[in-house]
Protein backbone atom coordinates (compact mmCIF):
# COMPACT_ATOMS: atom_id res chain seq x y z
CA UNK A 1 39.00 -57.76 -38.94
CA UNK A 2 37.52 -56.28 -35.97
CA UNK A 3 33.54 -55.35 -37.17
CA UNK A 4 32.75 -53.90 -33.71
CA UNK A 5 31.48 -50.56 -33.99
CA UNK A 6 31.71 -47.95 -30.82
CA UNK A 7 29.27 -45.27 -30.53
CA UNK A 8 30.76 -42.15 -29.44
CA UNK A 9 29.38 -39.00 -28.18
CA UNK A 10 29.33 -35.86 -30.69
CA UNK A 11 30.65 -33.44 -28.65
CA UNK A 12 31.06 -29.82 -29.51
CA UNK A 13 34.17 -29.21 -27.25
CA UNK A 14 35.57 -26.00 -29.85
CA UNK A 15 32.66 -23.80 -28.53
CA UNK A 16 34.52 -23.26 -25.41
CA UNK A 17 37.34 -22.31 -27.01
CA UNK A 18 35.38 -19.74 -29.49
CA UNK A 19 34.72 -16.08 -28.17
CA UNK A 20 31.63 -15.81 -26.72
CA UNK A 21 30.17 -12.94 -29.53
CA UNK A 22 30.47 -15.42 -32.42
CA UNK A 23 28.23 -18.27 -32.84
CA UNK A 24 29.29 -21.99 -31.60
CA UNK A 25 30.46 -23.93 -34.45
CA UNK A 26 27.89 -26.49 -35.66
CA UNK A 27 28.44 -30.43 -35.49
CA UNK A 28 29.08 -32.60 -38.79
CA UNK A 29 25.35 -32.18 -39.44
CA UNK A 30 24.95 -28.95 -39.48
CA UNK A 31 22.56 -29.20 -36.23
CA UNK A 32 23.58 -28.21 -32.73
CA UNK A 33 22.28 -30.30 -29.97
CA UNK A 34 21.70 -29.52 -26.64
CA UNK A 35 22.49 -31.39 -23.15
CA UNK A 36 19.05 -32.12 -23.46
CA UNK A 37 18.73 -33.19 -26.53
CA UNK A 38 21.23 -35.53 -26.15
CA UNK A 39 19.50 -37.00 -22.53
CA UNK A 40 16.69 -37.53 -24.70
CA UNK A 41 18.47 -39.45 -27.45
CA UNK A 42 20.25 -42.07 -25.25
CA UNK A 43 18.51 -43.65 -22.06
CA UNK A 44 22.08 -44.60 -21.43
CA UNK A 45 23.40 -41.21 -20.96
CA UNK A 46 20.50 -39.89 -19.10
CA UNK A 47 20.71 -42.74 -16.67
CA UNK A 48 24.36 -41.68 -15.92
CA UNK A 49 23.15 -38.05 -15.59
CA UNK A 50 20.52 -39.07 -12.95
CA UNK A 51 22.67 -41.12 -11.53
CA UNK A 52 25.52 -38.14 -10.99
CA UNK A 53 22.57 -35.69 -10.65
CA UNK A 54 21.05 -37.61 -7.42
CA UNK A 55 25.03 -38.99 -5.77
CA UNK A 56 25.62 -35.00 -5.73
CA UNK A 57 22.64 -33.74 -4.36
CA UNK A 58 22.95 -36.55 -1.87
CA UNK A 59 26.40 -34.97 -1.01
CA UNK A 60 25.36 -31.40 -0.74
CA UNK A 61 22.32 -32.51 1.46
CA UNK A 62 24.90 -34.15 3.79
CA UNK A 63 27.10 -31.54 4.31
CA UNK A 64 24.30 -29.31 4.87
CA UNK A 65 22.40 -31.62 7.64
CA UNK A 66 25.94 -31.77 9.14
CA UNK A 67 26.19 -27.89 8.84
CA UNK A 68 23.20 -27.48 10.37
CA UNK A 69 23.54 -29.97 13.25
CA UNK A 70 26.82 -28.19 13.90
CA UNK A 71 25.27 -24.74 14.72
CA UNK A 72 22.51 -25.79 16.08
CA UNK A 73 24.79 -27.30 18.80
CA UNK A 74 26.94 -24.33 18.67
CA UNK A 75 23.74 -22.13 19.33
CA UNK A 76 22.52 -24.26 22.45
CA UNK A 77 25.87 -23.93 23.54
CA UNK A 78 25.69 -20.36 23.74
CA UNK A 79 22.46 -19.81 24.59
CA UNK A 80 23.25 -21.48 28.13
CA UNK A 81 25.83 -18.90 27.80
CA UNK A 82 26.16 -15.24 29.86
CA UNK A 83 26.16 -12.35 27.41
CA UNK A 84 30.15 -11.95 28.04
CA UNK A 85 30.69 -16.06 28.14
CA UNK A 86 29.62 -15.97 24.57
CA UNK A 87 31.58 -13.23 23.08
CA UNK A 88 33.94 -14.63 24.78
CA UNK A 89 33.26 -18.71 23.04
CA UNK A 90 32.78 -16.53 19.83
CA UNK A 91 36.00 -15.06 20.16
CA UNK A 92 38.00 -18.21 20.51
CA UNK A 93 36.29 -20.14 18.01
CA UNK A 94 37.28 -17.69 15.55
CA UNK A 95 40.81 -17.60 17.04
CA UNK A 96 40.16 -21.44 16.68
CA UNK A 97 39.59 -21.22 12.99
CA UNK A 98 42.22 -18.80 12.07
CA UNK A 99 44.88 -20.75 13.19
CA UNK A 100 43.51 -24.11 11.49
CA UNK A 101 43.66 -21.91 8.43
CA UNK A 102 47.17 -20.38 9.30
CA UNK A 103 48.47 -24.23 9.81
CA UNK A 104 46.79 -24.99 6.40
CA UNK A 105 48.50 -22.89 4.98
CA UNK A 106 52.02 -23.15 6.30
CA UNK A 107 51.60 -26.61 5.50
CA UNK A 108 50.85 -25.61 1.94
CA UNK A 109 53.89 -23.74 2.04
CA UNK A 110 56.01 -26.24 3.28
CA UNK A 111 54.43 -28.41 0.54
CA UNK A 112 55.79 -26.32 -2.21
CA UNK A 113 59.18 -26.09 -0.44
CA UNK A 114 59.31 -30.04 -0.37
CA UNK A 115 58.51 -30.45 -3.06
CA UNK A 116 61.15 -27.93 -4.94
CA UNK A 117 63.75 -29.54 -2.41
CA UNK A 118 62.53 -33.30 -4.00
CA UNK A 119 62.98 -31.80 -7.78
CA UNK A 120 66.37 -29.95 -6.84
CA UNK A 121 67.34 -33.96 -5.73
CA UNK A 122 65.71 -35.67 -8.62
CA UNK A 123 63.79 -37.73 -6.39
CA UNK A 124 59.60 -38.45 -7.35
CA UNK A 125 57.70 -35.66 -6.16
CA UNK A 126 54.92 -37.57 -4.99
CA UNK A 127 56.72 -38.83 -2.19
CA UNK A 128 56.16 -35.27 -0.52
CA UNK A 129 53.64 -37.13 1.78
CA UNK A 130 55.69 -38.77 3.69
CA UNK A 131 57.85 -36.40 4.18
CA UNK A 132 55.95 -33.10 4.85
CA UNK A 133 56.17 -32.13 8.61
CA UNK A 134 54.62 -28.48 9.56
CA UNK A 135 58.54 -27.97 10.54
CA UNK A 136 61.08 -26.80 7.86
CA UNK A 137 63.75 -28.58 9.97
CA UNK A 138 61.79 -31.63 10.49
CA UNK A 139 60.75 -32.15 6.18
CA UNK A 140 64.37 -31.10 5.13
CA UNK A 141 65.62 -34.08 8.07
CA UNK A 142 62.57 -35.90 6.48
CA UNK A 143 63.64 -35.52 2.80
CA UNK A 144 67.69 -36.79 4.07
CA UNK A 145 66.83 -39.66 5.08
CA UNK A 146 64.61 -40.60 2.66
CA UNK A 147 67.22 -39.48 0.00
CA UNK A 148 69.57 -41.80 2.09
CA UNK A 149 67.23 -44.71 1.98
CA UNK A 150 66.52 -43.95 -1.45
CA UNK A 151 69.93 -43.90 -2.85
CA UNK A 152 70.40 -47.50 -0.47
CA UNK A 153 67.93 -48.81 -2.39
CA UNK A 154 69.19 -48.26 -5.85
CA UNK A 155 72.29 -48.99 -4.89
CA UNK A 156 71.81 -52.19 -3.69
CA UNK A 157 69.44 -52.79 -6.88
CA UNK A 158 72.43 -52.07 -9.56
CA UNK A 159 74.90 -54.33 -7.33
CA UNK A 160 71.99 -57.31 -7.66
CA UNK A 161 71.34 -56.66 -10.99
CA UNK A 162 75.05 -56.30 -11.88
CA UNK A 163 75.32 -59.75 -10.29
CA UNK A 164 75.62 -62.66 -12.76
CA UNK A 165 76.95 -66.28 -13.22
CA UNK A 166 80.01 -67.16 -15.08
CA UNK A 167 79.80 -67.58 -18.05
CA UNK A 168 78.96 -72.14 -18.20
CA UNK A 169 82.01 -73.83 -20.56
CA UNK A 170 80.25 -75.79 -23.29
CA UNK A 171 83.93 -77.33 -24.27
CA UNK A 172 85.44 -80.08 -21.57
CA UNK A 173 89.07 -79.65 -22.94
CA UNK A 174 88.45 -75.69 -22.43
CA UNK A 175 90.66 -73.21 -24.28
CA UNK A 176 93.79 -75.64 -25.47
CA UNK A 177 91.26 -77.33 -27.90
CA UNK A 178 89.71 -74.41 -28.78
CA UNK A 179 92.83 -72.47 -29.47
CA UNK A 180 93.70 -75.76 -31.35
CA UNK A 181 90.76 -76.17 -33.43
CA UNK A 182 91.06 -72.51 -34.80
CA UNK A 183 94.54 -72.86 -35.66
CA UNK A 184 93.60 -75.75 -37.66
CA UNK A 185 90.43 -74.04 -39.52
CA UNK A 186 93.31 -71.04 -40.37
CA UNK A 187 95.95 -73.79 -41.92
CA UNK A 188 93.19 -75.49 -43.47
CA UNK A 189 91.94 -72.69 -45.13
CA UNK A 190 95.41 -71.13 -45.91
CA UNK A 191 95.96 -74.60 -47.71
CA UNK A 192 92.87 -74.01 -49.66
CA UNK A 193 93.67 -71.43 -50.92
């Protein structure tokens, strides 16, 4: 018998669930403890916390020295700029943006169209990668062949696995003796009876 014993968090997942004018339910023991309370308890947990705590903040003080760097490029760039140079470099980096945003989301589009296409053709839908093209001609040729290379490849997986050895005869004199021998057992047992 397995005497191991796990520890496991209390968690008091229902007060999510509850509406927020009535009281959280309590735990087994009729106490309700905090996030902090339960850093304090275990070292363990409040190692993890740091440990998540300081890998974000590391993040977020990435993107923001990279954010930064970026416009502070941006603004020496225009400051060597005429007046009408820079509305003008302002003007196309917006024109920039919007169409990285309108390709975003024609690609999401054509995401949601692969993958209905996929579904319709009961093949996996998380083989949308590699098919997704920011063309509707080029993912619907996309999804063909890989339909096509698909239905190859199960094809030529039944045929293998249909594939099998005759069946090996145990018996030299083959199926005279055997017919032989069970025409026997039936006399035998006829004159038995």
């Amino acid at each position: 018998m397995n005497t191991k014993k796990t520890k496991l968090m209390d968690l008091n997942i229902q007060k999510f669930a509850e509406d927020p004018a009535t009281p959280p339910a309590n735990d087994g023991n009729g106490s309700k403890k905090t996030l902090i309370e339960l850093l304090k308890d275990n070292p363990d947990y409040q190692s993890e916390f740091d440990k998540l705590n300081a890998k974000s903040i590391e993040t977020a003080l990435t993107k923001a020295k990279e954010q930064a760097e970026k416009d502070k490029k941006q603004a020496e760039e225009l400051a060597k700029l005429s007046e009408a140079d820079k509305q003008k470099k302002i003007l196309e980096d917006k024109e920039k943006e919007l169409k990285e945003r309108e390709n975003d989301i024609a690609l999401g589009n054509m995401r949601l169209e692969a993958i209905k296409i996929l579904d319709e053709k009961n093949i996996d839908i998380n083989l949308v990668d590699f098919v997704i093209k920011p063309n509707a001609d080029e993912t619907k040729e996309n999804i063909d062949k890989l339909e096509k290379a698909f239905s190859t490849a199960v094809e030529k997986a039944v045929i293998e696995r249909l594939k099998g050895k005759a069946p090996k005869d145990n018996n030299k004199n083959s199926n005279s003796s055997n017919t032989a021998d069970f025409v026997s057992v039936i006399k035998e047992n006829q004159t038995r009876k």
